[in-house]
C-alpha atoms as a PDB file:
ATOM      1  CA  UNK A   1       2.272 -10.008  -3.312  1.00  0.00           C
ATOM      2  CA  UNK A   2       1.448 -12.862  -1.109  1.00  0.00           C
ATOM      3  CA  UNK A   3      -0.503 -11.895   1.726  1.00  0.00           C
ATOM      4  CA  UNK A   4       0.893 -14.807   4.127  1.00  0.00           C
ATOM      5  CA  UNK A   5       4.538 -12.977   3.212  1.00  0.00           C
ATOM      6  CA  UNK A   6       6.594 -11.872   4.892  1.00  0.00           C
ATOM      7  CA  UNK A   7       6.688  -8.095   3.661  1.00  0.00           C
ATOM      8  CA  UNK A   8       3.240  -7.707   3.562  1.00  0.00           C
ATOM      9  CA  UNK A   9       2.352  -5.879   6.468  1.00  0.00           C
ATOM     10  CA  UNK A  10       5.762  -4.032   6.305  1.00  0.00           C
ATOM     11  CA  UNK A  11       3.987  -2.470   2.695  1.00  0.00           C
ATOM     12  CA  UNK A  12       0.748  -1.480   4.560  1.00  0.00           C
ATOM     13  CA  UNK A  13       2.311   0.396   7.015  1.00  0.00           C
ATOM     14  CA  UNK A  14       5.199   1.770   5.450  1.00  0.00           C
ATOM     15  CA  UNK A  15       1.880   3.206   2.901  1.00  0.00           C
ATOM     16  CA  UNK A  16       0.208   4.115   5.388  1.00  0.00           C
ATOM     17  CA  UNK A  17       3.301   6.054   7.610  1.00  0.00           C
ATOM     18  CA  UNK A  18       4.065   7.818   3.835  1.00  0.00           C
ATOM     19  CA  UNK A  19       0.646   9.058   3.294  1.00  0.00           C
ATOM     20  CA  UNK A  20      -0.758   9.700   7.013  1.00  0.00           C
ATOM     21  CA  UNK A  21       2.381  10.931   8.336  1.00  0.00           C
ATOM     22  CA  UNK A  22       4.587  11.901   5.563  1.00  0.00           C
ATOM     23  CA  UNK A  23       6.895  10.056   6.471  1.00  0.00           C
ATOM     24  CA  UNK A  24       9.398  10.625   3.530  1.00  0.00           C
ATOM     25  CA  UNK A  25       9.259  14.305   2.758  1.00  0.00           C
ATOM     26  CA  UNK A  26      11.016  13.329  -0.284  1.00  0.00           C
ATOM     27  CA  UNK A  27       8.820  11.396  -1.944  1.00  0.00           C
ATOM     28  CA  UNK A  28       7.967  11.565  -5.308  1.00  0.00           C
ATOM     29  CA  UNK A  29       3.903  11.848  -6.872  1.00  0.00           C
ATOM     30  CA  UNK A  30       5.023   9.061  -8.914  1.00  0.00           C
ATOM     31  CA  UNK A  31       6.478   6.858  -5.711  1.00  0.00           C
ATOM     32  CA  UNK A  32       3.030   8.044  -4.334  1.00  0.00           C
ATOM     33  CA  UNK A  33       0.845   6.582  -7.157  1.00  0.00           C
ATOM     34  CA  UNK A  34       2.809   3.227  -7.169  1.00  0.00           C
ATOM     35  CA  UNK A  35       2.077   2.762  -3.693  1.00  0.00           C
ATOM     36  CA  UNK A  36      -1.924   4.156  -3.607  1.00  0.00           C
ATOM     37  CA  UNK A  37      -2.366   1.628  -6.511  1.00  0.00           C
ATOM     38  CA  UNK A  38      -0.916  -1.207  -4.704  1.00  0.00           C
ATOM     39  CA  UNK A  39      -3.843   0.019  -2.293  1.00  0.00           C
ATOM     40  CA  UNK A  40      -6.758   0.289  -5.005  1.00  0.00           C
ATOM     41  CA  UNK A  41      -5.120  -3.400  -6.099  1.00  0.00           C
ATOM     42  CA  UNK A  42      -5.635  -4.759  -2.345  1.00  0.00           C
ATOM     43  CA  UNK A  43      -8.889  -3.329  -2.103  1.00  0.00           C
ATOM     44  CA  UNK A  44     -10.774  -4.794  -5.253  1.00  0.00           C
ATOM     45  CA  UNK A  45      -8.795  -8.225  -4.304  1.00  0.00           C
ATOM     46  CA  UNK A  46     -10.044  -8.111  -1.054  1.00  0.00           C
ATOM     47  CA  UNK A  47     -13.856  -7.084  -2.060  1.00  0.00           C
ATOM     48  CA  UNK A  48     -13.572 -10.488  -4.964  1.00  0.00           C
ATOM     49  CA  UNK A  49     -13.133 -12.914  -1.804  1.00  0.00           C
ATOM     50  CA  UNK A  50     -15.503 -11.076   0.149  1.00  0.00           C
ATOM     51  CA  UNK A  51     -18.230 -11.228  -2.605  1.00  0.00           C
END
């Protein structure tokens, strides 16, 4: 995902609201995993321009 999209943010905090809050009560572990490794992705991306 670009980070200059549009949707970007939306992801972050609609993570963040679903893990911190729970949000969605109805979630799924495997809804869950998609979205903490879209979080693991961001990180090591964000470390490789850092570095």
């Amino acid at each position: 995902m670009n980070i200059n999209a549009p949707g970007f943010e939306a992801m972050i905090h609609s993570i963040s609201d679903n893990i911190i809050d729970c949000e969605n009560a109805e979630m799924t572990i495997e809804e869950l995993k998609i979205q903490l490794k879209f979080l693991r992705e961001l990180n090591f991306f964000l470390k490789s321009i850092v570095v």
